[in-house]
PDB file of N, CA and C in Angstrom:
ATOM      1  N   UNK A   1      22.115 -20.967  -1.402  1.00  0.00           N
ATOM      2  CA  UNK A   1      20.718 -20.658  -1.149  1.00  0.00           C
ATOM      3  C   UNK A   1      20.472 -19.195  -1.476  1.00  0.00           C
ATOM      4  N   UNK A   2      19.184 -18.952  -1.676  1.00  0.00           N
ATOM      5  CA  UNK A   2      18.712 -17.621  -1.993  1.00  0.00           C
ATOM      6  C   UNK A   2      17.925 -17.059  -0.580  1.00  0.00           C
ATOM      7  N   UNK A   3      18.191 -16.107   0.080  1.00  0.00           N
ATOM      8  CA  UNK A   3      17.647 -15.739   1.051  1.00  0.00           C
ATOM      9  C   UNK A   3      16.957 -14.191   0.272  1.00  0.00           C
ATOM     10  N   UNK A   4      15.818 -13.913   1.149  1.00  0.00           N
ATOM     11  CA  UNK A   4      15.101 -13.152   0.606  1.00  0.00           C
ATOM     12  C   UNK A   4      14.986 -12.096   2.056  1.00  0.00           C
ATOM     13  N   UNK A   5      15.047 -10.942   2.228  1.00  0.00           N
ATOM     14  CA  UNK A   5      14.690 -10.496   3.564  1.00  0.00           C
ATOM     15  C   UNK A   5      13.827  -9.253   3.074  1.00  0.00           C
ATOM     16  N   UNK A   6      12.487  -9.157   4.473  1.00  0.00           N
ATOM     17  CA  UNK A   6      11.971  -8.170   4.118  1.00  0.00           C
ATOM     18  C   UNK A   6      11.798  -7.525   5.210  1.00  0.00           C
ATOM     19  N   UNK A   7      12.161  -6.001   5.220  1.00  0.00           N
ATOM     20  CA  UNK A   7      12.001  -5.305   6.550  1.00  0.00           C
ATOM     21  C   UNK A   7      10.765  -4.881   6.644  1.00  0.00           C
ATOM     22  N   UNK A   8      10.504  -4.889   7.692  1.00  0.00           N
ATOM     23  CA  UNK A   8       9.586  -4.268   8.324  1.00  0.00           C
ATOM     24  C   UNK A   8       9.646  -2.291   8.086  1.00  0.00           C
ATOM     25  N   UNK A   9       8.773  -1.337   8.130  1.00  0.00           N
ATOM     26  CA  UNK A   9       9.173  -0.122   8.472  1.00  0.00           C
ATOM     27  C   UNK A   9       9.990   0.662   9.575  1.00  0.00           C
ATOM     28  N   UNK A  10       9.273  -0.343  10.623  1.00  0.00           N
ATOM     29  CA  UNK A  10       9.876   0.125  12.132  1.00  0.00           C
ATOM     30  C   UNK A  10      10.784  -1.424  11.984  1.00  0.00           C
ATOM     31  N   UNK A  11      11.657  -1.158  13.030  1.00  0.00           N
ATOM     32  CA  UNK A  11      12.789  -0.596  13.402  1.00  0.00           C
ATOM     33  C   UNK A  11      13.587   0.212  11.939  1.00  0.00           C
ATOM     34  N   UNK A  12      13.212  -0.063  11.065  1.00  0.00           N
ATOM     35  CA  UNK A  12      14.443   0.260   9.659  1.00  0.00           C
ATOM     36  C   UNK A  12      14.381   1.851   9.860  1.00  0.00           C
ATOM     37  N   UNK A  13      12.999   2.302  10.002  1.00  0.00           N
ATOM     38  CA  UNK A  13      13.039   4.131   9.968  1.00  0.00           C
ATOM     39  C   UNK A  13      13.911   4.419  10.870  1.00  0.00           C
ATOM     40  N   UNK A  14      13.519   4.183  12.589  1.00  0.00           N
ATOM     41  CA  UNK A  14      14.315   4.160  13.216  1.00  0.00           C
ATOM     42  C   UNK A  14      15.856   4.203  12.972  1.00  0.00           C
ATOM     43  N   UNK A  15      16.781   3.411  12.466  1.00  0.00           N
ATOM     44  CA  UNK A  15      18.186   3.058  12.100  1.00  0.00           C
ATOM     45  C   UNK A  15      18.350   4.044  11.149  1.00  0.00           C
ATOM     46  N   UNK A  16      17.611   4.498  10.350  1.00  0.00           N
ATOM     47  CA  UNK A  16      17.660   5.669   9.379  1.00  0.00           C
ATOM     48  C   UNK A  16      18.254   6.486   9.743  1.00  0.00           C
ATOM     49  N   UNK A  17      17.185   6.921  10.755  1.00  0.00           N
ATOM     50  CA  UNK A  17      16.694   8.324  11.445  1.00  0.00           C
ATOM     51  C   UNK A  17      18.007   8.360  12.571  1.00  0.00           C
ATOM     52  N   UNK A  18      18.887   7.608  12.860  1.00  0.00           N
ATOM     53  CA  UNK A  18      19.755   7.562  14.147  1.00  0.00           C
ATOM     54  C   UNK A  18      21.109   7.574  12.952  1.00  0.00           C
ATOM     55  N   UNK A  19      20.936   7.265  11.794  1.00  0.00           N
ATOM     56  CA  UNK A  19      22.071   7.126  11.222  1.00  0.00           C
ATOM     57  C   UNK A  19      22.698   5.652  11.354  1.00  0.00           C
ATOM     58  N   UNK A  20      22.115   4.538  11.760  1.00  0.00           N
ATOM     59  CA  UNK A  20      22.743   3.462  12.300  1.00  0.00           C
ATOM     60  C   UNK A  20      22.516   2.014  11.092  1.00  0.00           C
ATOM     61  N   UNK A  21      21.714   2.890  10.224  1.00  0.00           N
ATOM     62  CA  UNK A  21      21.122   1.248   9.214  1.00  0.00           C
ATOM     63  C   UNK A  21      22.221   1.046   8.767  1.00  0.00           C
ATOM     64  N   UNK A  22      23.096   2.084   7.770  1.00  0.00           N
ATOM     65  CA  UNK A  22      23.700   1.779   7.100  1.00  0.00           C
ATOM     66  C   UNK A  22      25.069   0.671   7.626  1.00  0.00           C
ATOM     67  N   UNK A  23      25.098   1.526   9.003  1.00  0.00           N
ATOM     68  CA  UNK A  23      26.481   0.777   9.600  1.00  0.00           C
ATOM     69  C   UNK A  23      26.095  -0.936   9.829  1.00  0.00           C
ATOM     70  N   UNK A  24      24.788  -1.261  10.398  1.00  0.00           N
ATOM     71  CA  UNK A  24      24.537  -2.623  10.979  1.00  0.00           C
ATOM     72  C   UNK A  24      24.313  -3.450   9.908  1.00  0.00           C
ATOM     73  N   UNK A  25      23.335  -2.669   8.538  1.00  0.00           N
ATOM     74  CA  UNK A  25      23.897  -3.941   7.530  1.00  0.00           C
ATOM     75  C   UNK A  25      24.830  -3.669   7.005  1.00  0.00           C
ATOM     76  N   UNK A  26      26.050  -2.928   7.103  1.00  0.00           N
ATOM     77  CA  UNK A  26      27.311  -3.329   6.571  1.00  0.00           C
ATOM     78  C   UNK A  26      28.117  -4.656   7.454  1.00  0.00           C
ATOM     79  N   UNK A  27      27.763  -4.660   9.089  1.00  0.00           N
ATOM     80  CA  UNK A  27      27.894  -5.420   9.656  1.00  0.00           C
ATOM     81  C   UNK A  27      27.241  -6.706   9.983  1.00  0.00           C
ATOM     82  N   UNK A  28      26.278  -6.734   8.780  1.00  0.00           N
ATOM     83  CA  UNK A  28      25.433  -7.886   8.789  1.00  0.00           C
ATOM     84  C   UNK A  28      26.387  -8.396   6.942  1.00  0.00           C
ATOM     85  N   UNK A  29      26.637  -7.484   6.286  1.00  0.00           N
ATOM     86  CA  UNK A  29      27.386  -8.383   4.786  1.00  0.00           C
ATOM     87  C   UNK A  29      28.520  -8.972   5.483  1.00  0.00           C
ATOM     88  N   UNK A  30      29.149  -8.366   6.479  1.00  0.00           N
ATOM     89  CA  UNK A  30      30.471  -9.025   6.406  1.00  0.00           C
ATOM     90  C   UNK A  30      30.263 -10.057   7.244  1.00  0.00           C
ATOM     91  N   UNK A  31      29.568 -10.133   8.170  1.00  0.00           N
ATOM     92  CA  UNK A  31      29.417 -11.799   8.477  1.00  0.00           C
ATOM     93  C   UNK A  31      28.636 -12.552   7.775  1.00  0.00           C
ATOM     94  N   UNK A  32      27.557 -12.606   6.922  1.00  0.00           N
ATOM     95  CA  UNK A  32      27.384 -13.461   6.629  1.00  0.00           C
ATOM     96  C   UNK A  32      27.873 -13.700   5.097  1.00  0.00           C
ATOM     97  N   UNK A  33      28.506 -12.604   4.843  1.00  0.00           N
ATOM     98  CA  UNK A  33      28.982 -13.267   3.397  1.00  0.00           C
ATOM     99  C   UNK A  33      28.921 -13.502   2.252  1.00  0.00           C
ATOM    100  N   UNK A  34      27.828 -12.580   1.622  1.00  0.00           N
ATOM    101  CA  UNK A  34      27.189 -13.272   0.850  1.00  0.00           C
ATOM    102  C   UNK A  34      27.935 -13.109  -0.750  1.00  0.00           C
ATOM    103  N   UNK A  35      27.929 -14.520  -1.352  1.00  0.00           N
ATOM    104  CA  UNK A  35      28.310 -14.156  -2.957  1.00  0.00           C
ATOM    105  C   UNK A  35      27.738 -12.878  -3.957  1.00  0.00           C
ATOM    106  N   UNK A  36      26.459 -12.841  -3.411  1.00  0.00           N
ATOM    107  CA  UNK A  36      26.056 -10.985  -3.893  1.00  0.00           C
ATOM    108  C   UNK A  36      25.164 -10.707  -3.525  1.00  0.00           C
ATOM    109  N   UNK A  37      24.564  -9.761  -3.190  1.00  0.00           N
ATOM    110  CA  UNK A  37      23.527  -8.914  -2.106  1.00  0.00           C
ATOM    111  C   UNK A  37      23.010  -7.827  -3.331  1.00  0.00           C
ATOM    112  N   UNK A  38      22.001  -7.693  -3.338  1.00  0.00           N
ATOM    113  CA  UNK A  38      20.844  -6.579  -3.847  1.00  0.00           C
ATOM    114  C   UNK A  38      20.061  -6.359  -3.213  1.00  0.00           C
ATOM    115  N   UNK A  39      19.802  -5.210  -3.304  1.00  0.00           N
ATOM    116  CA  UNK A  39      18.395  -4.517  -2.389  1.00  0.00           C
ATOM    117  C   UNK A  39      17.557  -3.808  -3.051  1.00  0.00           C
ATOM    118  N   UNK A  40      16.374  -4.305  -3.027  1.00  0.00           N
ATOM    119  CA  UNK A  40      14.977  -3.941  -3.403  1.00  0.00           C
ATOM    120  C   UNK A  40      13.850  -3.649  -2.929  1.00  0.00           C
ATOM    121  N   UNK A  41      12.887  -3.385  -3.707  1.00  0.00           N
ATOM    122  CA  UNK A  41      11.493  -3.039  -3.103  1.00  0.00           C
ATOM    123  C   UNK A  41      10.558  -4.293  -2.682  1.00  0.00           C
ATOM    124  N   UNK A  42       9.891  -4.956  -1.599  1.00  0.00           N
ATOM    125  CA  UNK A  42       9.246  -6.234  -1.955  1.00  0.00           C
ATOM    126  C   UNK A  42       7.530  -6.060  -1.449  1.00  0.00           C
ATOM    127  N   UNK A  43       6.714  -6.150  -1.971  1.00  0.00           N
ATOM    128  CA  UNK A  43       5.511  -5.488  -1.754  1.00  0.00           C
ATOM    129  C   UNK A  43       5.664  -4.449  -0.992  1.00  0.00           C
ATOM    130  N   UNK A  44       6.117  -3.107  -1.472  1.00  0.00           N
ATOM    131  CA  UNK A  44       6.053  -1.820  -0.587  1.00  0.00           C
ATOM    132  C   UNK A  44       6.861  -1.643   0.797  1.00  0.00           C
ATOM    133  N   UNK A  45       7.798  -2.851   0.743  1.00  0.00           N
ATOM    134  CA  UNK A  45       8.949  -2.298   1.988  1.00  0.00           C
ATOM    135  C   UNK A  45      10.187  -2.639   1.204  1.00  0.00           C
ATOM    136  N   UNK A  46      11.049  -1.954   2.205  1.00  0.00           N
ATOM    137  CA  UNK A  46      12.320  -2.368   1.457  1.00  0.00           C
ATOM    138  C   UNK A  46      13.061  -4.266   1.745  1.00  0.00           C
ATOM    139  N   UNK A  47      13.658  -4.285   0.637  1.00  0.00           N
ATOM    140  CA  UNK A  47      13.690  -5.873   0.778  1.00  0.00           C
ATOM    141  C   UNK A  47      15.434  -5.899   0.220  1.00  0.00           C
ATOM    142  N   UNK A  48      15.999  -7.166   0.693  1.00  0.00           N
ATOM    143  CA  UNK A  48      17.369  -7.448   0.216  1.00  0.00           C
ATOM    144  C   UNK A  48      17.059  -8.915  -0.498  1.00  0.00           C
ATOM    145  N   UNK A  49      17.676  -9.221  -1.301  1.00  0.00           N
ATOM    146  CA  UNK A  49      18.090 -10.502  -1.962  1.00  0.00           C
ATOM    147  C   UNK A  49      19.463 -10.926  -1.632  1.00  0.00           C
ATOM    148  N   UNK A  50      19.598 -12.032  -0.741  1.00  0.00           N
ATOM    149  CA  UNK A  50      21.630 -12.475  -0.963  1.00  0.00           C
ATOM    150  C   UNK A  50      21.185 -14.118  -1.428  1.00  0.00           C
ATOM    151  N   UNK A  51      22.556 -14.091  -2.386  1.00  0.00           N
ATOM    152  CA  UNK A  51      23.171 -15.406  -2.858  1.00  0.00           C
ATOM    153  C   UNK A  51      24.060 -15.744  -1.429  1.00  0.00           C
ATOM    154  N   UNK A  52      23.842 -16.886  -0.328  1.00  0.00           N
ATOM    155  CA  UNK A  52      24.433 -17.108   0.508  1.00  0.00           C
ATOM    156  C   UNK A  52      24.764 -18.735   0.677  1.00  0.00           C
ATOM    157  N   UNK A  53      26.231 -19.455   0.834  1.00  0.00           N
ATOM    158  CA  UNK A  53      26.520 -20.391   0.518  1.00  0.00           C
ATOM    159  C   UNK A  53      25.929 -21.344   1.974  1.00  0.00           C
ATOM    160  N   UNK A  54      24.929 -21.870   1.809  1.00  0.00           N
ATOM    161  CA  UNK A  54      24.577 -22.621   3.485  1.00  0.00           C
ATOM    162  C   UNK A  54      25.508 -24.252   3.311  1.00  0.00           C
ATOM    163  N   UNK A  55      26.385 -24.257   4.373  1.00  0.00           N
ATOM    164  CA  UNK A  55      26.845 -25.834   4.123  1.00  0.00           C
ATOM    165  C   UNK A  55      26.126 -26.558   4.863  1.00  0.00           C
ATOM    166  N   UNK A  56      24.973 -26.263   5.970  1.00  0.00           N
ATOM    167  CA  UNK A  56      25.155 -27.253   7.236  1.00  0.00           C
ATOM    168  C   UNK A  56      23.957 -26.304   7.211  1.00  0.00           C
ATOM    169  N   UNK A  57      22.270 -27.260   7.303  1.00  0.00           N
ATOM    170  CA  UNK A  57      20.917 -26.450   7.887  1.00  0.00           C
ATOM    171  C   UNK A  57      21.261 -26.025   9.416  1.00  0.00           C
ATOM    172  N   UNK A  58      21.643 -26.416   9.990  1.00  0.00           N
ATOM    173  CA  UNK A  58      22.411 -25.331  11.476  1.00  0.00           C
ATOM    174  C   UNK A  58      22.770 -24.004  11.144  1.00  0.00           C
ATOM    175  N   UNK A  59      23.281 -23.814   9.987  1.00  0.00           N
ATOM    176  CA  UNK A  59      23.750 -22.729   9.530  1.00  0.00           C
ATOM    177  C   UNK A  59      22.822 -21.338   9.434  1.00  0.00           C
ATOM    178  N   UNK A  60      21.764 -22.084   9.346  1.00  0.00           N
ATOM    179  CA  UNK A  60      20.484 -21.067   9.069  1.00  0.00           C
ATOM    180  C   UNK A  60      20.195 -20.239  10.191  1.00  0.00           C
ATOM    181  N   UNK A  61      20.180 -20.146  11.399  1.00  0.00           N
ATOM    182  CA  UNK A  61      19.895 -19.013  12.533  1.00  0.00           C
ATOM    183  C   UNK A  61      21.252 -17.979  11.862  1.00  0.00           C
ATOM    184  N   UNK A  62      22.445 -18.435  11.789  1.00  0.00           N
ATOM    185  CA  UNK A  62      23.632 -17.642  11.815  1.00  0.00           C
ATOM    186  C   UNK A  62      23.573 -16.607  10.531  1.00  0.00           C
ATOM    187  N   UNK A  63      22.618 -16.854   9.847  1.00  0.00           N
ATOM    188  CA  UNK A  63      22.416 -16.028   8.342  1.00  0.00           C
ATOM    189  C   UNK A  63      21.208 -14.974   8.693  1.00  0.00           C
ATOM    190  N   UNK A  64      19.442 -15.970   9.591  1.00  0.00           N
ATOM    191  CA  UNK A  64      18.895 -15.148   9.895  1.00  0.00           C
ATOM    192  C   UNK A  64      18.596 -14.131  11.465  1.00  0.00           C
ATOM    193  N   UNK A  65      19.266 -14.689  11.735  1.00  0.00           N
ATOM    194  CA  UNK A  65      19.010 -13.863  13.240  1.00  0.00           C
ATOM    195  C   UNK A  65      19.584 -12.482  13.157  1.00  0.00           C
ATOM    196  N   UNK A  66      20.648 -12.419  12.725  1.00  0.00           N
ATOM    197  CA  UNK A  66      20.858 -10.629  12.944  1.00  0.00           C
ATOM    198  C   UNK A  66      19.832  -9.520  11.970  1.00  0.00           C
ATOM    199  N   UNK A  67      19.212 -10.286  10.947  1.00  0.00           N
ATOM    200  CA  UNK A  67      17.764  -9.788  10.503  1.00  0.00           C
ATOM    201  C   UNK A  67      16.704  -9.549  11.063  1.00  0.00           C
ATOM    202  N   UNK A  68      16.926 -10.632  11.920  1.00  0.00           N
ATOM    203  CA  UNK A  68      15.105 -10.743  13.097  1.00  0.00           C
ATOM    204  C   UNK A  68      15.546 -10.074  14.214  1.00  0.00           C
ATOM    205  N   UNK A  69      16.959  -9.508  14.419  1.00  0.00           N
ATOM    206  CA  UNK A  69      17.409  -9.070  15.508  1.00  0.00           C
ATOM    207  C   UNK A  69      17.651  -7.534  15.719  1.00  0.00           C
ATOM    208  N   UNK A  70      18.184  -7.557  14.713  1.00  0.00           N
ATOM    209  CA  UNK A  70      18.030  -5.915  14.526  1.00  0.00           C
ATOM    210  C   UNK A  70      16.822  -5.009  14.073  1.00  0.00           C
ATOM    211  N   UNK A  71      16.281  -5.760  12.933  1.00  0.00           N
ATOM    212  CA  UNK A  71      15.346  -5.114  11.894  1.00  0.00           C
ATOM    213  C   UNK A  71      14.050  -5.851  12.072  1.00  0.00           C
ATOM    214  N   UNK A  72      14.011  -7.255  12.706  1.00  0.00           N
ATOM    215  CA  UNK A  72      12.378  -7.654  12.712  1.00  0.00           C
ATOM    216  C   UNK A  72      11.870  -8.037  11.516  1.00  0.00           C
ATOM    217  N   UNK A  73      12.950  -8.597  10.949  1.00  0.00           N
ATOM    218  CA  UNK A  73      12.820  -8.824   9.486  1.00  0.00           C
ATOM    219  C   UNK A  73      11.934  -9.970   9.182  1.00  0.00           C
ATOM    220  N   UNK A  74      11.835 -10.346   7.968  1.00  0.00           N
ATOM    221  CA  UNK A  74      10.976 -11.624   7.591  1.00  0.00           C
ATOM    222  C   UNK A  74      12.046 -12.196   6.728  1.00  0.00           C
ATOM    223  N   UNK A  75      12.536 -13.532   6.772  1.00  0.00           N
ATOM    224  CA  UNK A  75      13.703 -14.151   6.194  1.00  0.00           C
ATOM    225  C   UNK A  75      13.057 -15.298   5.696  1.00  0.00           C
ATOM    226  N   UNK A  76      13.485 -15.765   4.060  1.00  0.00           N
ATOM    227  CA  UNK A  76      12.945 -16.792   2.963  1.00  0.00           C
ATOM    228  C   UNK A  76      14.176 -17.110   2.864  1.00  0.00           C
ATOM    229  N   UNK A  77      14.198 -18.828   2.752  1.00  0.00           N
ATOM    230  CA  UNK A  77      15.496 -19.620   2.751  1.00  0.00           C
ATOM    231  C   UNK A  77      14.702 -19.949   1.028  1.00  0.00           C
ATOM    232  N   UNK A  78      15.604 -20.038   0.111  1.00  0.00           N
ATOM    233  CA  UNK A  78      14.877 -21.069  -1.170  1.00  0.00           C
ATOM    234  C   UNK A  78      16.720 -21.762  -1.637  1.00  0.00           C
ATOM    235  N   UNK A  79      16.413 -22.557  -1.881  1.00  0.00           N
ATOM    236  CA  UNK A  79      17.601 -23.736  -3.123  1.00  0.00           C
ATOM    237  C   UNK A  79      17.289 -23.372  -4.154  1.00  0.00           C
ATOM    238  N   UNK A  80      18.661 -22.973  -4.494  1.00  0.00           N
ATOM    239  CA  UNK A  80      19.220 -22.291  -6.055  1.00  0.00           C
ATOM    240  C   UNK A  80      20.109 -23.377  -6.512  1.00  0.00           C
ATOM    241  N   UNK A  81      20.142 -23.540  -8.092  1.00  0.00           N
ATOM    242  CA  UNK A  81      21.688 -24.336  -8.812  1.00  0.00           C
ATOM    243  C   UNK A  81      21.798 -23.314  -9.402  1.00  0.00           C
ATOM    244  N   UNK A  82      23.484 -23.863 -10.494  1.00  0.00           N
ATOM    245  CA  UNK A  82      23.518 -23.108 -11.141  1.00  0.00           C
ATOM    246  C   UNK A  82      23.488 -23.810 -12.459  1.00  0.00           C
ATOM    247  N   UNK A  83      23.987 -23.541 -13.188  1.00  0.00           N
ATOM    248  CA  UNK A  83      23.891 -24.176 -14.259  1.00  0.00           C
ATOM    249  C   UNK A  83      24.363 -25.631 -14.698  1.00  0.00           C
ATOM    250  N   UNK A  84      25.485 -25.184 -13.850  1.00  0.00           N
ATOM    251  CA  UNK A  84      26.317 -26.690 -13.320  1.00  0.00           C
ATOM    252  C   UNK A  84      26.001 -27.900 -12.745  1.00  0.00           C
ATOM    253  N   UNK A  85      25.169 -27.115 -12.015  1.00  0.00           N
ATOM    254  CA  UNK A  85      24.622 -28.216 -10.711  1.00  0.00           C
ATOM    255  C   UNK A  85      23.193 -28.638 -11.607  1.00  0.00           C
ATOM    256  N   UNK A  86      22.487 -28.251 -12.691  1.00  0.00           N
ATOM    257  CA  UNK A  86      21.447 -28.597 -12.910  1.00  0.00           C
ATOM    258  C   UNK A  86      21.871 -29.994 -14.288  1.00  0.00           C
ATOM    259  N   UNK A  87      22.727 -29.512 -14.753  1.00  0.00           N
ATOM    260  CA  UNK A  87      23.787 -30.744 -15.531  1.00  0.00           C
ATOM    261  C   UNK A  87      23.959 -31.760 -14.735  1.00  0.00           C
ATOM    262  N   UNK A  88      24.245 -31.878 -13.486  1.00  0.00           N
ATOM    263  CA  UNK A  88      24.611 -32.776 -12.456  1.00  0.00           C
ATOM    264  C   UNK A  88      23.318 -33.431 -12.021  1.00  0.00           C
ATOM    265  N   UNK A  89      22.212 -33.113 -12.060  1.00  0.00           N
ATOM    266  CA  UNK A  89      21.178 -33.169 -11.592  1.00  0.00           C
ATOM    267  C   UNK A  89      20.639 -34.831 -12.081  1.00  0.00           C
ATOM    268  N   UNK A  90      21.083 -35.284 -13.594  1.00  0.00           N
ATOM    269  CA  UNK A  90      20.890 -36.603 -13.940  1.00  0.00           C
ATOM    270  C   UNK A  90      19.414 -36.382 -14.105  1.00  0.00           C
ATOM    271  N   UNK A  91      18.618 -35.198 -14.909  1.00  0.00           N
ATOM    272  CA  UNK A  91      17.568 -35.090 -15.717  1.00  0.00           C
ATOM    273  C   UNK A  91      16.956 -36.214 -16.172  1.00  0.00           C
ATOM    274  N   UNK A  92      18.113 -36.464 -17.486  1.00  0.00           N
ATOM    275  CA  UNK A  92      17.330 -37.564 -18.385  1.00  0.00           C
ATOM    276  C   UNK A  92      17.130 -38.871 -17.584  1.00  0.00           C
ATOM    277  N   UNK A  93      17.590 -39.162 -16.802  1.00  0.00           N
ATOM    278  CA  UNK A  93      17.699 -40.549 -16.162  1.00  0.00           C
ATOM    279  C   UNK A  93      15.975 -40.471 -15.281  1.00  0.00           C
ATOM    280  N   UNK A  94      16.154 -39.376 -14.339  1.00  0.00           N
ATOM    281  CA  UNK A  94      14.553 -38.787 -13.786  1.00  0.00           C
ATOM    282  C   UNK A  94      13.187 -38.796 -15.080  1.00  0.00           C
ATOM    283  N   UNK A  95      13.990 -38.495 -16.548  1.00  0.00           N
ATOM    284  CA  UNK A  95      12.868 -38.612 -17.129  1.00  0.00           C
ATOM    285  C   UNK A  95      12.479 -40.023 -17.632  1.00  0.00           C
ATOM    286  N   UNK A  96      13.720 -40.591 -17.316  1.00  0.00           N
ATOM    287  CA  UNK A  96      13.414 -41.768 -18.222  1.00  0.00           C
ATOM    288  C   UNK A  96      12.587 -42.757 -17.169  1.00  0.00           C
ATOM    289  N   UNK A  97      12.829 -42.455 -15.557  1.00  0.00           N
ATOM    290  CA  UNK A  97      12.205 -43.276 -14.515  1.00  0.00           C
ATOM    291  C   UNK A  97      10.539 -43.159 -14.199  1.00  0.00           C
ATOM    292  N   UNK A  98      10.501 -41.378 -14.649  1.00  0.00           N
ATOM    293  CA  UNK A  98       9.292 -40.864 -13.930  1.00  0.00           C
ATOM    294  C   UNK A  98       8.492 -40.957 -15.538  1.00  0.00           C
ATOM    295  N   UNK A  99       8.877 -41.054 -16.579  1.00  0.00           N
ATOM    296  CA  UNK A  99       8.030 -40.597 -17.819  1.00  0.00           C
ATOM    297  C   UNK A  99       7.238 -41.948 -17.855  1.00  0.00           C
TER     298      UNK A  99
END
């Protein structure tokens, strides 16, 4: 899955300003894991992108809560393939049912 997070200003200035952001999302990559993490701008706050492997929709508090917990974040779950999985997908068969 593609998770999308967007902070808020407050608390993030805050964690800045104490010296503490950097440490809590380092302690937010290593639990949840992610195959790769970027951080960006997302309408005018700062925002992260992770590639994160969900096996089990239960799984989902354990990815977003230390976002909404620390930072007050706003967390987007979306379904990603890859290239592989879209081969697997059995396309032509969908086109040949739905066309």
């Amino acid at each position: 899955m593609l998770l999308t997070v967007e902070f808020p200003h407050e608390p993030f200035n805050a964690h800045v300003r104490s010296g503490k952001a950097g440490e809590i999302i380092g302690r937010i990559l290593e639990t949840i894991k992610p195959q790769a993490a970027y951080f960006t701008e997302q309408d005018g706050r700062r925002g992260g992108v992770f590639l994160i492997d969900v096996q089990n929709s239960s799984d989902v508090p354990s990815f977003a809560e230390p976002f909404f917990l620390n930072f007050q974040a706003n967390c987007k779950f979306r379904i990603v393939m890859s290239p592989e999985d879209l081969q697997k997908a059995g396309l032509e068969a969908l086109g040949k049912k739905w066309a």
